[in-house]
Protein backbone atom coordinates (compact mmCIF):
# COMPACT_ATOMS: atom_id res chain seq x y z
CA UNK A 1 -6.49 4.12 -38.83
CA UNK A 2 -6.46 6.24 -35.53
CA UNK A 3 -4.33 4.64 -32.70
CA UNK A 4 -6.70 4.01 -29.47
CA UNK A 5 -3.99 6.00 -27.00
CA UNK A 6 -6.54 5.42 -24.44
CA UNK A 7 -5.84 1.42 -24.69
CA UNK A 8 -2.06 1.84 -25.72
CA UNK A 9 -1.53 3.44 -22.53
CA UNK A 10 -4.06 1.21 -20.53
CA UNK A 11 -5.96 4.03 -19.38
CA UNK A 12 -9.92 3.79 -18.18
CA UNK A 13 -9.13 -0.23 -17.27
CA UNK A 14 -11.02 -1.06 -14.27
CA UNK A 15 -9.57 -4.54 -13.95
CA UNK A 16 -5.82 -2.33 -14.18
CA UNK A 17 -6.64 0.03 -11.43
CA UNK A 18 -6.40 2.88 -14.17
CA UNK A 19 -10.41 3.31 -14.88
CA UNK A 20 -10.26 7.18 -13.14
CA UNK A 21 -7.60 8.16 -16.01
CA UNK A 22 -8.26 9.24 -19.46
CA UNK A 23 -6.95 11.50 -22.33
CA UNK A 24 -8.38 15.07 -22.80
CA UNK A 25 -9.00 17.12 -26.47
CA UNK A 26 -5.57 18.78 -25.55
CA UNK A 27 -3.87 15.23 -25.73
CA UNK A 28 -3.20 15.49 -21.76
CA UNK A 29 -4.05 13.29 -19.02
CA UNK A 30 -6.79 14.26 -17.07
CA UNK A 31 -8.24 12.24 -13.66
CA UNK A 32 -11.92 12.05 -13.12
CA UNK A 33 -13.53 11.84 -9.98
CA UNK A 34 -17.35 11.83 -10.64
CA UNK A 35 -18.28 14.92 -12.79
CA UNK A 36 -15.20 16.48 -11.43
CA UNK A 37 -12.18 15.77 -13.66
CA UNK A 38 -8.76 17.11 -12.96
CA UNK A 39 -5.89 17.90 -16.03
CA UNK A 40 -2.75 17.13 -14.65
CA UNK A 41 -1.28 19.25 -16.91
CA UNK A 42 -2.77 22.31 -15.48
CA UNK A 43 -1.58 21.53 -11.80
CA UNK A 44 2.39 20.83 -13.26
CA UNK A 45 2.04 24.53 -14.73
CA UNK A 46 0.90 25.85 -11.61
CA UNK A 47 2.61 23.97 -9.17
CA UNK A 48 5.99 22.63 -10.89
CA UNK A 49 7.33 19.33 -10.71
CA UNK A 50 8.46 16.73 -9.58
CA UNK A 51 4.53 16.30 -8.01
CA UNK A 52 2.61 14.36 -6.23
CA UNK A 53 -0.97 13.74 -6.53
CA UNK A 54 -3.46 12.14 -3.88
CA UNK A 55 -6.69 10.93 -4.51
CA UNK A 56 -8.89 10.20 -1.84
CA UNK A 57 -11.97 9.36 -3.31
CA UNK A 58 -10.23 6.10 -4.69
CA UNK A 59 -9.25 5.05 -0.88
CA UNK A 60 -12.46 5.86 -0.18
CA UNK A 61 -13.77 3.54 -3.59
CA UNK A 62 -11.47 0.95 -2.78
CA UNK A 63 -12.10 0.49 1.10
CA UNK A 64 -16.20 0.37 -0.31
CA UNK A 65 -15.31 -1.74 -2.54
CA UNK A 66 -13.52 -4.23 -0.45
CA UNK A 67 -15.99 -4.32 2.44
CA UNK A 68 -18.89 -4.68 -0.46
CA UNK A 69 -17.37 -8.02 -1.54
CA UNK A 70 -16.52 -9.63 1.83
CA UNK A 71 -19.84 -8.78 3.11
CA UNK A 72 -21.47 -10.21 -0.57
CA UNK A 73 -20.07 -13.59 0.18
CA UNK A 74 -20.32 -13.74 3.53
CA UNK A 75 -24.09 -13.51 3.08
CA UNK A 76 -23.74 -16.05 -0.07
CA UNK A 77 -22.10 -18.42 2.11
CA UNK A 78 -24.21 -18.00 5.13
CA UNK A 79 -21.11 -17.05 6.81
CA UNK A 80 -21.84 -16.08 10.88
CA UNK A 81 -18.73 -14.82 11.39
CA UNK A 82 -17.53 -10.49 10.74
CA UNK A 83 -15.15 -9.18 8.80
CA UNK A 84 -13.11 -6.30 9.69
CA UNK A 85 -10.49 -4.57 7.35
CA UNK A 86 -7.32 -2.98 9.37
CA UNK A 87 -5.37 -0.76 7.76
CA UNK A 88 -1.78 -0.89 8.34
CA UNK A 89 -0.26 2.69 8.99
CA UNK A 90 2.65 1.90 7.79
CA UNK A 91 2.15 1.61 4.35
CA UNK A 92 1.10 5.43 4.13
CA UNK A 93 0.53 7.49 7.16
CA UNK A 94 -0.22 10.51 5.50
CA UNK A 95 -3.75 12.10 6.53
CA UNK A 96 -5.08 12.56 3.02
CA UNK A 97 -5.15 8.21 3.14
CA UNK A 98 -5.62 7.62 6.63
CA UNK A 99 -8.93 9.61 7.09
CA UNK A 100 -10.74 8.51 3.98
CA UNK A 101 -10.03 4.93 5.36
CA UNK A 102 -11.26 5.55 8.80
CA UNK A 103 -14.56 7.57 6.92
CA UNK A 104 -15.29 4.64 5.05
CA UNK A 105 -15.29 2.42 8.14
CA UNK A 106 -11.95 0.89 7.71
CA UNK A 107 -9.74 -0.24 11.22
CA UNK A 108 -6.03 0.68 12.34
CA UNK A 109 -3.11 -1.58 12.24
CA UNK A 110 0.20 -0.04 13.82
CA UNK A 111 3.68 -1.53 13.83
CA UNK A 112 5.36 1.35 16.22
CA UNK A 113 4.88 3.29 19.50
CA UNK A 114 5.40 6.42 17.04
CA UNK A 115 2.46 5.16 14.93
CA UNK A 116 0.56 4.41 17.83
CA UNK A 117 0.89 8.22 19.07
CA UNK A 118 -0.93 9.07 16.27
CA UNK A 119 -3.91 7.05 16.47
CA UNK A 120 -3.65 8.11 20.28
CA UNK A 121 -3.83 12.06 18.83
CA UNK A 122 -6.28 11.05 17.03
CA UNK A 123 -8.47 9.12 19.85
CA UNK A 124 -8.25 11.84 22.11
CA UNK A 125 -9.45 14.88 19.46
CA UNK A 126 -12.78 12.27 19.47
CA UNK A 127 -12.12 12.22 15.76
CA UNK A 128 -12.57 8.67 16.13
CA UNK A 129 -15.45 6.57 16.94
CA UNK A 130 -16.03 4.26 19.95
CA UNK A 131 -16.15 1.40 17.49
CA UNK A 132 -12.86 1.52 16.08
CA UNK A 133 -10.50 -1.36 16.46
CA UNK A 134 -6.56 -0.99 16.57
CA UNK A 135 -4.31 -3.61 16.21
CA UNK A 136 -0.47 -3.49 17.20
CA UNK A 137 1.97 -5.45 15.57
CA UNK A 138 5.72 -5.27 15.52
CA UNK A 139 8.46 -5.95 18.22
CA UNK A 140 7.23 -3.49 21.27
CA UNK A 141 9.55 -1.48 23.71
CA UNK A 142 8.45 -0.83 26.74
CA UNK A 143 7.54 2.62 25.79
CA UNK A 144 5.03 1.19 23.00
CA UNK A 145 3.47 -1.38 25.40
CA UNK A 146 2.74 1.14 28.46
CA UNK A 147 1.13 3.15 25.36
CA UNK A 148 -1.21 0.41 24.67
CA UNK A 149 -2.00 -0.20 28.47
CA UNK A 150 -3.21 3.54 28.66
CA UNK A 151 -4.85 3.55 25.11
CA UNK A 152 -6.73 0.60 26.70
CA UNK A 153 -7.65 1.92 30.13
CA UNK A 154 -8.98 4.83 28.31
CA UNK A 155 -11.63 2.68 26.56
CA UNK A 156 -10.25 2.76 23.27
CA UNK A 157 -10.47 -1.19 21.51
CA UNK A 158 -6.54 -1.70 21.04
CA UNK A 159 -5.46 -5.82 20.76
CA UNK A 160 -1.94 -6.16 20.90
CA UNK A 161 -0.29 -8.76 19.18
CA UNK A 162 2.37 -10.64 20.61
CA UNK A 163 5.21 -11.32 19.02
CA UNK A 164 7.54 -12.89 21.58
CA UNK A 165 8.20 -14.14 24.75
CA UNK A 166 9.04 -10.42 26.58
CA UNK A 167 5.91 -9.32 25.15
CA UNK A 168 4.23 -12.72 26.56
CA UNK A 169 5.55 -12.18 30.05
CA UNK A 170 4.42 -8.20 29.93
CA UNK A 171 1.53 -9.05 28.67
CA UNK A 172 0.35 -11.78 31.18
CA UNK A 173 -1.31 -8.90 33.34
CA UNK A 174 -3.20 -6.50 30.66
CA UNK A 175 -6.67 -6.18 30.88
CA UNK A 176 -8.09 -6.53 27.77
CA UNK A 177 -7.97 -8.96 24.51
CA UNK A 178 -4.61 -9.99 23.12
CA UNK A 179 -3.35 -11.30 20.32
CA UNK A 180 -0.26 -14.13 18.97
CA UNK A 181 1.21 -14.34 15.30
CA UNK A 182 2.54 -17.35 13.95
CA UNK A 183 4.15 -17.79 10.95
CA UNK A 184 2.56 -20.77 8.55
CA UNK A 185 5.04 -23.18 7.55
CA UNK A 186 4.23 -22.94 3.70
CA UNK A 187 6.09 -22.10 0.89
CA UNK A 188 4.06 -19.55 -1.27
CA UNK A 189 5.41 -17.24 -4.33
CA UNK A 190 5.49 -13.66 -3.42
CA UNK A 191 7.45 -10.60 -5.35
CA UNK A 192 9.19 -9.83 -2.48
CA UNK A 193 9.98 -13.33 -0.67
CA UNK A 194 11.58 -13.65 2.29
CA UNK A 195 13.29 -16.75 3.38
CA UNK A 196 14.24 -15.37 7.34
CA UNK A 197 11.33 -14.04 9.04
CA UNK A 198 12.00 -12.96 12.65
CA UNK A 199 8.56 -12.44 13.37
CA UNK A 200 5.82 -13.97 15.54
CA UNK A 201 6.25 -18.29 16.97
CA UNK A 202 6.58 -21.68 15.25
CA UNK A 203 2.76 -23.33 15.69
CA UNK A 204 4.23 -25.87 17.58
CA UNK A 205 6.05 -23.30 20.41
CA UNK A 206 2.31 -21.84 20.64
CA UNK A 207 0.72 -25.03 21.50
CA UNK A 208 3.61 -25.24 24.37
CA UNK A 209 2.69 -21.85 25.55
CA UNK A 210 -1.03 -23.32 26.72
CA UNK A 211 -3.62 -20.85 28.05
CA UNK A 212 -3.44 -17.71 27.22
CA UNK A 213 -5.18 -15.03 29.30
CA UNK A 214 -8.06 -13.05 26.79
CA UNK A 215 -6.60 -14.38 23.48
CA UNK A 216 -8.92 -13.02 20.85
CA UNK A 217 -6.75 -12.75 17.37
CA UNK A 218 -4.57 -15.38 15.84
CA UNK A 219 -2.38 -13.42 13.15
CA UNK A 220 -0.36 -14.21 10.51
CA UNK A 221 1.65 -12.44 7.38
CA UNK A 222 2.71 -14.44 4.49
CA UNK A 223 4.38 -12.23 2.69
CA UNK A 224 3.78 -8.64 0.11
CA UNK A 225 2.21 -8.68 -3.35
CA UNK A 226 1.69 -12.61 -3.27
CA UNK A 227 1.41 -13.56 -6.90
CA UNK A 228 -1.22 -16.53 -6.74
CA UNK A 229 -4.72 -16.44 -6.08
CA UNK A 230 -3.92 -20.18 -4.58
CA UNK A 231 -0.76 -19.10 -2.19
CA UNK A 232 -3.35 -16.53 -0.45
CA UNK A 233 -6.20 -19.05 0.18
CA UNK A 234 -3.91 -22.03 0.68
CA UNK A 235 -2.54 -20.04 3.43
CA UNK A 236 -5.55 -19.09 4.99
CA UNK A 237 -6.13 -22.72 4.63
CA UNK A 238 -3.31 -23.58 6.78
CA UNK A 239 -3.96 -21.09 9.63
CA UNK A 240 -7.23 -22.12 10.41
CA UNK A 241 -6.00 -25.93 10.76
CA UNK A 242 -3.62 -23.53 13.32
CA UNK A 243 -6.67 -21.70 14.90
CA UNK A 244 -9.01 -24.98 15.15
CA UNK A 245 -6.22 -25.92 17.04
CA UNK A 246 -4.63 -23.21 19.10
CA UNK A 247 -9.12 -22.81 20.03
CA UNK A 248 -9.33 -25.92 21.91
CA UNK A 249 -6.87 -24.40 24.09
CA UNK A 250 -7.74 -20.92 24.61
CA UNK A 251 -12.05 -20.85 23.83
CA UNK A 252 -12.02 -17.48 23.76
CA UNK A 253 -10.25 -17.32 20.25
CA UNK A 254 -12.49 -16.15 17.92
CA UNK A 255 -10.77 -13.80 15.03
CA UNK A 256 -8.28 -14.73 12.51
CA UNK A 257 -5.80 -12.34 10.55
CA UNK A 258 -5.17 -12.75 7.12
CA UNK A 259 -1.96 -10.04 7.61
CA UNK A 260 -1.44 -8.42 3.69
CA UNK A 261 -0.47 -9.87 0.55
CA UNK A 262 -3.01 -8.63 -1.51
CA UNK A 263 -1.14 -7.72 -4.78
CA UNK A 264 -1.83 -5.19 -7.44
CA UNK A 265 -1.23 -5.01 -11.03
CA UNK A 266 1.46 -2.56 -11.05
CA UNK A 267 2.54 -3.19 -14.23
CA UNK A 268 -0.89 -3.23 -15.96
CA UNK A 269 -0.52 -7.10 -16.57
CA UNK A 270 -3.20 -9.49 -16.67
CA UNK A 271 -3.62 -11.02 -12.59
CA UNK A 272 -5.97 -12.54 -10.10
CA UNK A 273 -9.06 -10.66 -9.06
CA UNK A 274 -9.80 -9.45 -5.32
CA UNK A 275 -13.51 -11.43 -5.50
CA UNK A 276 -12.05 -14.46 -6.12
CA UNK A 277 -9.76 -14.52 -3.47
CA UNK A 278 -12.38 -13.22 -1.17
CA UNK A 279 -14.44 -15.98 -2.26
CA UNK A 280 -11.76 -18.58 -1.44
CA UNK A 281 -11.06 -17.31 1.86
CA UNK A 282 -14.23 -17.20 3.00
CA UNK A 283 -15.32 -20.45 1.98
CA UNK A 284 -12.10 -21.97 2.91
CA UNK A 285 -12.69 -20.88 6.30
CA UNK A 286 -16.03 -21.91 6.49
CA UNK A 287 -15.36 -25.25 5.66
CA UNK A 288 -12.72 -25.76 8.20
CA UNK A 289 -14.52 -24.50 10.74
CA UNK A 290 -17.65 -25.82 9.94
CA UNK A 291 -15.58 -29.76 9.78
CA UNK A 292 -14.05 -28.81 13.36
CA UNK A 293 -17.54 -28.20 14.62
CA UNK A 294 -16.27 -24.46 15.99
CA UNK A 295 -18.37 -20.84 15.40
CA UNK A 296 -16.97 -19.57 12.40
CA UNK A 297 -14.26 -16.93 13.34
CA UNK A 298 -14.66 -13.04 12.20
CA UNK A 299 -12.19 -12.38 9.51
CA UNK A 300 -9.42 -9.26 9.21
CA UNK A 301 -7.53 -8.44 6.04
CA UNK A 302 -4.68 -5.84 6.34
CA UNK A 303 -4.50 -5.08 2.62
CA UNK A 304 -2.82 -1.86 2.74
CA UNK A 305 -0.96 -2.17 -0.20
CA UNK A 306 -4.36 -2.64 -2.17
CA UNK A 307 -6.15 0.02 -1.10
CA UNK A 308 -3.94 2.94 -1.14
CA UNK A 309 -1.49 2.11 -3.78
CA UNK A 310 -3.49 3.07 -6.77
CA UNK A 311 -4.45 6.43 -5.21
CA UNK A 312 -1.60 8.71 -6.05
CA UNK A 313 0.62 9.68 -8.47
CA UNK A 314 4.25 10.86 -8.71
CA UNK A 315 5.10 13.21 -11.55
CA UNK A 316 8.39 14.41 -13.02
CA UNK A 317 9.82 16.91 -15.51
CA UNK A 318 11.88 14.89 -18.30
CA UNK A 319 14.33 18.22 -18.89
CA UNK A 320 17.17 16.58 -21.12
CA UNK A 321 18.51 13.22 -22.82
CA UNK A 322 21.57 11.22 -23.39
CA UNK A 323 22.02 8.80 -25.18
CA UNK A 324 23.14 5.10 -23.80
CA UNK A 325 26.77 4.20 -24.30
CA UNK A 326 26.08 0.54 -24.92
CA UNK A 327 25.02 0.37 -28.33
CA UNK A 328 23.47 -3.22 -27.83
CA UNK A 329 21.01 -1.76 -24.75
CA UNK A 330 17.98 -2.15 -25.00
CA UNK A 331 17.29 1.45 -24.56
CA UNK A 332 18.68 3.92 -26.87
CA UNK A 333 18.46 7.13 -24.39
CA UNK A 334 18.62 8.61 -20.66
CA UNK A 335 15.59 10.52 -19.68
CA UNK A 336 16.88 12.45 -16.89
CA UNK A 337 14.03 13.48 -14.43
CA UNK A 338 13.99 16.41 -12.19
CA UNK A 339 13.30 14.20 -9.33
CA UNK A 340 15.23 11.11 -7.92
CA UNK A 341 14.52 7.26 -7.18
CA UNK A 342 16.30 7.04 -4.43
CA UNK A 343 14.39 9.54 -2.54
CA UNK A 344 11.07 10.32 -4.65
CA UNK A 345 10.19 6.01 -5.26
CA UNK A 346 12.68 4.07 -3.42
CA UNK A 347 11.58 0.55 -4.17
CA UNK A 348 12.42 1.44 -7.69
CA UNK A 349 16.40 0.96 -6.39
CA UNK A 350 15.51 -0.90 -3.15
CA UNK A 351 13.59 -3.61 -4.51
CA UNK A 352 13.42 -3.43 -7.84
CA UNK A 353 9.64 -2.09 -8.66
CA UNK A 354 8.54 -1.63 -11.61
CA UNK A 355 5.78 1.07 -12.40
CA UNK A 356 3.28 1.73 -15.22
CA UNK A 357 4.27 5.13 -16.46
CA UNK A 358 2.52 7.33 -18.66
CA UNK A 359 2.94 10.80 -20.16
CA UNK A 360 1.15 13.38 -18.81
CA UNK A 361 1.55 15.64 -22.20
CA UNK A 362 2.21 15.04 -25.78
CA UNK A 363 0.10 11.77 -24.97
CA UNK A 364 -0.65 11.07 -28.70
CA UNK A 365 2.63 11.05 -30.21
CA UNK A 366 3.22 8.48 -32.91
CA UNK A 367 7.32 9.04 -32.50
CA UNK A 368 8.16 7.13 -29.50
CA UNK A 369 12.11 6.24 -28.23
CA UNK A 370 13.08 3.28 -26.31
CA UNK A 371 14.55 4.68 -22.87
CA UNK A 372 15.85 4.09 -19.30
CA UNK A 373 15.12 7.15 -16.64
CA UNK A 374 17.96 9.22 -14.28
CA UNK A 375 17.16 10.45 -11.40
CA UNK A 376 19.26 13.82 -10.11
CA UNK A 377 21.52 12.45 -7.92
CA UNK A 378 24.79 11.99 -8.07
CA UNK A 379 24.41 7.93 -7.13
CA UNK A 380 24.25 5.90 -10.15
CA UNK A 381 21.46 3.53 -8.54
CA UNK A 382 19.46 6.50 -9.20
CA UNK A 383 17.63 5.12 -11.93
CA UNK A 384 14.81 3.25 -13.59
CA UNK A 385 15.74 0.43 -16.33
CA UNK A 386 12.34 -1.13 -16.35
CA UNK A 387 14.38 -4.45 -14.99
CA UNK A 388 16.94 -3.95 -18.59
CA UNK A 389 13.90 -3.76 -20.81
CA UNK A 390 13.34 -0.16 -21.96
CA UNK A 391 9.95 1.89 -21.50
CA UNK A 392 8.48 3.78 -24.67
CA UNK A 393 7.71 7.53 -24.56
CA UNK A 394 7.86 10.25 -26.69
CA UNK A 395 10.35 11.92 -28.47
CA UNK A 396 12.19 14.96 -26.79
CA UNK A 397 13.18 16.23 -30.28
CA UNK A 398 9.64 16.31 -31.52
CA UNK A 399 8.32 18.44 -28.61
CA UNK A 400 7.62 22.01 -29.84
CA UNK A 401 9.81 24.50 -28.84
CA UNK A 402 10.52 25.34 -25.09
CA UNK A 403 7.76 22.56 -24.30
CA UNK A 404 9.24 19.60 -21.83
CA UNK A 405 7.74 16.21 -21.76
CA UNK A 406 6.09 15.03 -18.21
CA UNK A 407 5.74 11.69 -17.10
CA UNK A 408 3.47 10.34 -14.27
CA UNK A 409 4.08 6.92 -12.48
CA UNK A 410 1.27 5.04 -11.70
CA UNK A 411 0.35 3.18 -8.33
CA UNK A 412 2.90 5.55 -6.08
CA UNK A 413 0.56 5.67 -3.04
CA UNK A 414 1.89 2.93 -1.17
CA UNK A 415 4.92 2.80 1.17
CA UNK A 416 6.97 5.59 -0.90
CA UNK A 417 6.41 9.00 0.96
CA UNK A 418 7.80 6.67 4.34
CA UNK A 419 10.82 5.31 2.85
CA UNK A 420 11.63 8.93 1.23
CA UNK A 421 14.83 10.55 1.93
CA UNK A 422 17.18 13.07 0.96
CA UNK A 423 19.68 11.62 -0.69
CA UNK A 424 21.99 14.62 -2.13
CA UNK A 425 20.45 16.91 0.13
CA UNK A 426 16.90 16.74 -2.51
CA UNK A 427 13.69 17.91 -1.44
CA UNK A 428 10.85 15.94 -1.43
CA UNK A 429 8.21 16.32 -4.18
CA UNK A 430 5.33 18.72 -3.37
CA UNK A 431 2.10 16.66 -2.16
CA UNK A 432 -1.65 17.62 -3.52
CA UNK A 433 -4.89 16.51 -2.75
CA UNK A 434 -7.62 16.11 -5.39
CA UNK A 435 -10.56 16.00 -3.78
CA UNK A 436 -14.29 17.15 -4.98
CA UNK A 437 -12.95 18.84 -7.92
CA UNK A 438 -10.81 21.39 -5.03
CA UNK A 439 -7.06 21.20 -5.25
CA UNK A 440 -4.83 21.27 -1.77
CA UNK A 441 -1.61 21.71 -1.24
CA UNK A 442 -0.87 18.87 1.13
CA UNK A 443 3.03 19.48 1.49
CA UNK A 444 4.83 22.25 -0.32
CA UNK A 445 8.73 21.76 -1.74
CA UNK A 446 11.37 22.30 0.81
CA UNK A 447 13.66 24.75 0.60
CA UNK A 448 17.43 24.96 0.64
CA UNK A 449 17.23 26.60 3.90
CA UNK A 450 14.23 23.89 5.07
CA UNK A 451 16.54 20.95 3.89
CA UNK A 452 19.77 22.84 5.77
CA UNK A 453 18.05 22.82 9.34
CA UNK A 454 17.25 19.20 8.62
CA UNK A 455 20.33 18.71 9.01
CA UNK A 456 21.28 21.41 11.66
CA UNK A 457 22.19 23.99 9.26
C-alpha cells in the first residue's frame, strides 16, 4: 500500500496551519498560493541556503480571516460594540508582514520609541490611512512619549497606554485618548508562563488613581501561546468585571484589550480553534456588560503571534552526520545544518520551541533515521533535540550521489528575524518574498566584509 506522505508529514491541514503546502511529482515541497504554486526546491538551487521564505498572502488570509469571524459573531450576538485587531510590531517588523496587515485593514501596536519611528515614517509618506489606530505599550522614555505627543498633534489616532506612575504624571496634560493596563489576578496555563510581571497596575491601585483625563482603553496581557480555550475567555471574563468597574469612574471608557495569547499549533498537534474563542469572548463580554447595564465596549485583539507565525519558513542545508555518543539517546545521529539556532530560530535555545519540520527534498523516502539537529556554531546550545525526543527524516546515506537533504521549519514568521544575532560572527539567512507567483529577494546573505563593519571592522 502507498504511504499518504501528504498526511505523514501533515501537509494541506487547514486546522494545522499547513493547508498552502503540498508534495510535487518530483517528491519536493511546493507552496501554493492560488493558481500560483512555488517549489521550494527550485529557490534553494538558485538562491542557497540556509533561506527564508515569506508569504504574504497568508498574513493577508489570516488578518481576513480573523476580522471575518469577530465580525460573524458580533452580528450573531447582536453585539453593538467594534472590534479592532492591532498588530504588535514587535513580533515581526519586517515590511513583507507589516504592509499586508495594514492592506487588509489590520491596526498598529508598538512597544518602543524605535518602533514608533517607523509607523511615524510611515504616517508621514501618507502610506497610511486617516483611520488607522496605533497603540503604544511598553515602559516610555521621554524620547518615546514627546514622539507620541507630536504623532498626535499631527492628527494621527495614537492611544498611549500607561504603564506607570511617570507615565501617569506625563501624561496628565496630553490631548488626546489614553490608555491603563492592569494585570488580572488569575492564574492561567500558558507555554511560556511568567510568574513576575513588571508591567501595567494591580486593579485595586487603579481604582485609587480615580479620574482619569480621556481614558479610552483598558489593556491587559495574560501571557504568549495560552494553551486553553478557557484561560483566554476566563480572562476576558475577569477584565471586564475590571472595566465595569474602572467605567463608573472614568465614563468615557469604552474599549477593552484582549493583549495576545492566541496560540498556534506549532507542533501540528490537535488544539483549540480561533472561532471558538472568538465566540467566548464575545459573548462573555456581552453578558457582563449587558448585567452591568453599560454600552457594550469595542473589542481589540493583539494576536500577533497568530497571524504572522505561519507565514514563513526557515530552510537549511543538512551537509553531514554524526552519530550520537550516548547509545541509549533517543536519537541515533547529528544532522548538522548550515545555519544556527542561536542566531537563525532563537527560541529553539531560548525557550525551548519546538517546530514542525519537514523535508523539502527526498520527501517520500521510506528509510527514515531518528535524529537531533547542530547548528554551526561553536556553542553547544546550538541545537535542536525536539525537547530529548528525536525527529524522523531521511537517510543521508540513501541520498543519490552529491545530492544533500533540505529541511524547512514550519511556523518561523514570528518573533525570530528580531531576536536574530550573530553569534560566531554568522550571517543571517537570506529573506524572500513569495508573492503572486513573483519571487523577491527581501534581504540578501551578508558578507564577511558586511558582518566585519558590524562590528567596526
Amino acid at each position: 500500500m502507498k504511504k499518504n506522505w501528504k498526511k505523514f508529514w501533515k501537509l494541506g491541514s487547514r486546522e494545522l496551519g499547513t493547508h498552502h503546502f503540498d508534495i510535487d511529482k518530483n517528491s519536493t515541497l511546493v507552496v501554493r498560493e492560488g493558481n500560483y504554486q512555488y517549489k521550494i526546491m527550485d529557490l534553494v538551487k538558485r538562491f542557497g541556503t540556509p533561506l527564508e521564505v515569506v508569504f504574504p498572502s497568508i498574513v493577508e488570509e489570516r488578518v481576513n480571516h480573523l476580522l471575518e469571524t469577530f465580525s460573524h459573531f458580533i452580528k450573531s450576538n447582536q453585539y453593538k460594540g467594534k472590534f479592532f485587531f492591532h498588530y504588535p510590531l514587535k513580533v515581526n517588523q519586517n515590511k513583507e508582514f507589516v504592509l499586508p496587515i495594514v492592506s487588509e485593514g489590520g491596526h498598529m501596536e508598538v512597544g518602543s520609541a524605535n518602533e514608533l519611528w517607523i509607523i511615524k515614517r510611515i504616517w508621514e509618506q501618507e502610506h497610511f490611512s486617516s483611520k488607522i489606530r496605533v497603540f503604544c505599550n511598553g515602559p516610555k522614555t521621554r524620547k518615546y512619549l514627546g514622539l507620541i505627543e507630536e504623532l498626535n498633534g499631527k492628527g494621527l489616532y495614537i492611544v498611549p497606554v500607561i504603564e506607570n506612575n511617570f507615565e501617569l504624571d506625563y501624561l496628565r496634560g496630553y490631548r488626546g485618548d489614553v490608555g491603563i493596563r492592569v494585570e488580572p489576578a488569575l492564574k492561567i496555563k500558558s507555554y511560556w508562563d511568567k510568574k513576575i510581571d513588571q508591567f501595567g497596575f494591580p486593579f485595586k491601585e487603579i481604582l485609587e488613581l480615580g479620574r482619569i483625563r480621556n481614558l479610552k482603553v483598558l489593556h491587559y496581557h495574560a501571557g504568549s501561546q495560552i494553551e486553553s480555550q478557557k484561560d483566554l475567555v476566563a480572562t476576558a471574563k475577569l477584565a471586564m468585571e475590571y472595566f465595569i468597574k474602572i467605567k463608573k469612574i472614568n465614563p468615557s471608557l469604552d474599549t477593552i484589550d484582549l493583549g495576545g495569547g492566541m496560540a498556534i499549533p506549532y507542533e501540528k498537534g490537535k488544539m483549540y480553534k480561533m472561532e471558538n474563542v472568538v465566540k467566548g469572548i464575545v459573548k462573555t463580554i456581552k453578558a457582563e456588560a449587558d448585567k452591568a447595564g453599560i454600552s457594550h465596549p469595542n473589542i481589540v485583539v493583539e494576536w500577533g503571534r497568530y497571524v504572522v507565525a505561519p507565514a514563513q519558513i526557515t530552510i537549511f542545508g543538512v551537509p553531514f552526520e554524526k552519530s550520537t555518543a550516548n547509545s541509549k539517546s533517543a536519537a541515533k545521529k547529528w544532522y548538522f545544518i548550515d545555519g544556527s539556532f542561536i542566531n537563525d530560530l532563537p527560541d529553539t535555545w531560548a525557550i525551548h520551541q519546538k517546530w514542525h519540520v519537514v523535508p523539502v527534498n527526498y520527501i517520500d523516502s521510506n528509510s527514515l533515521a531518528r535524529v537531533w539537529f547542530a547548528g554551526s556554531s561553536c556553542d553547544s546550545d546550538d541545537k535542536y533535540t525536539k525537547g530529548g525526543s528525536y525527529l524522523l527524516l531521511p537517510k543521508l546515506e540513501n541520498l543519490e550521489n552529491g545530492d544533500m537533504l533540505y529541511v524547512a521549519f514550519f511556523d518561523t514568521g514570528a518573533y525570530q528575524d528580531p531576536l536574530s544575532s550573530h553569534h560566531c560572527l554568522l550571517s543571517n539567512p537570506s529573506s524572500l518574498i513569495a508573492q503572486n507567483g513573483v519571487i523577491t529577494v527581501a534581504r540578501k546573505r551578508e558578507t564577511p566584509e558586511d558582518m566585519g563593519k558590524l562590528f567596526g571592522w
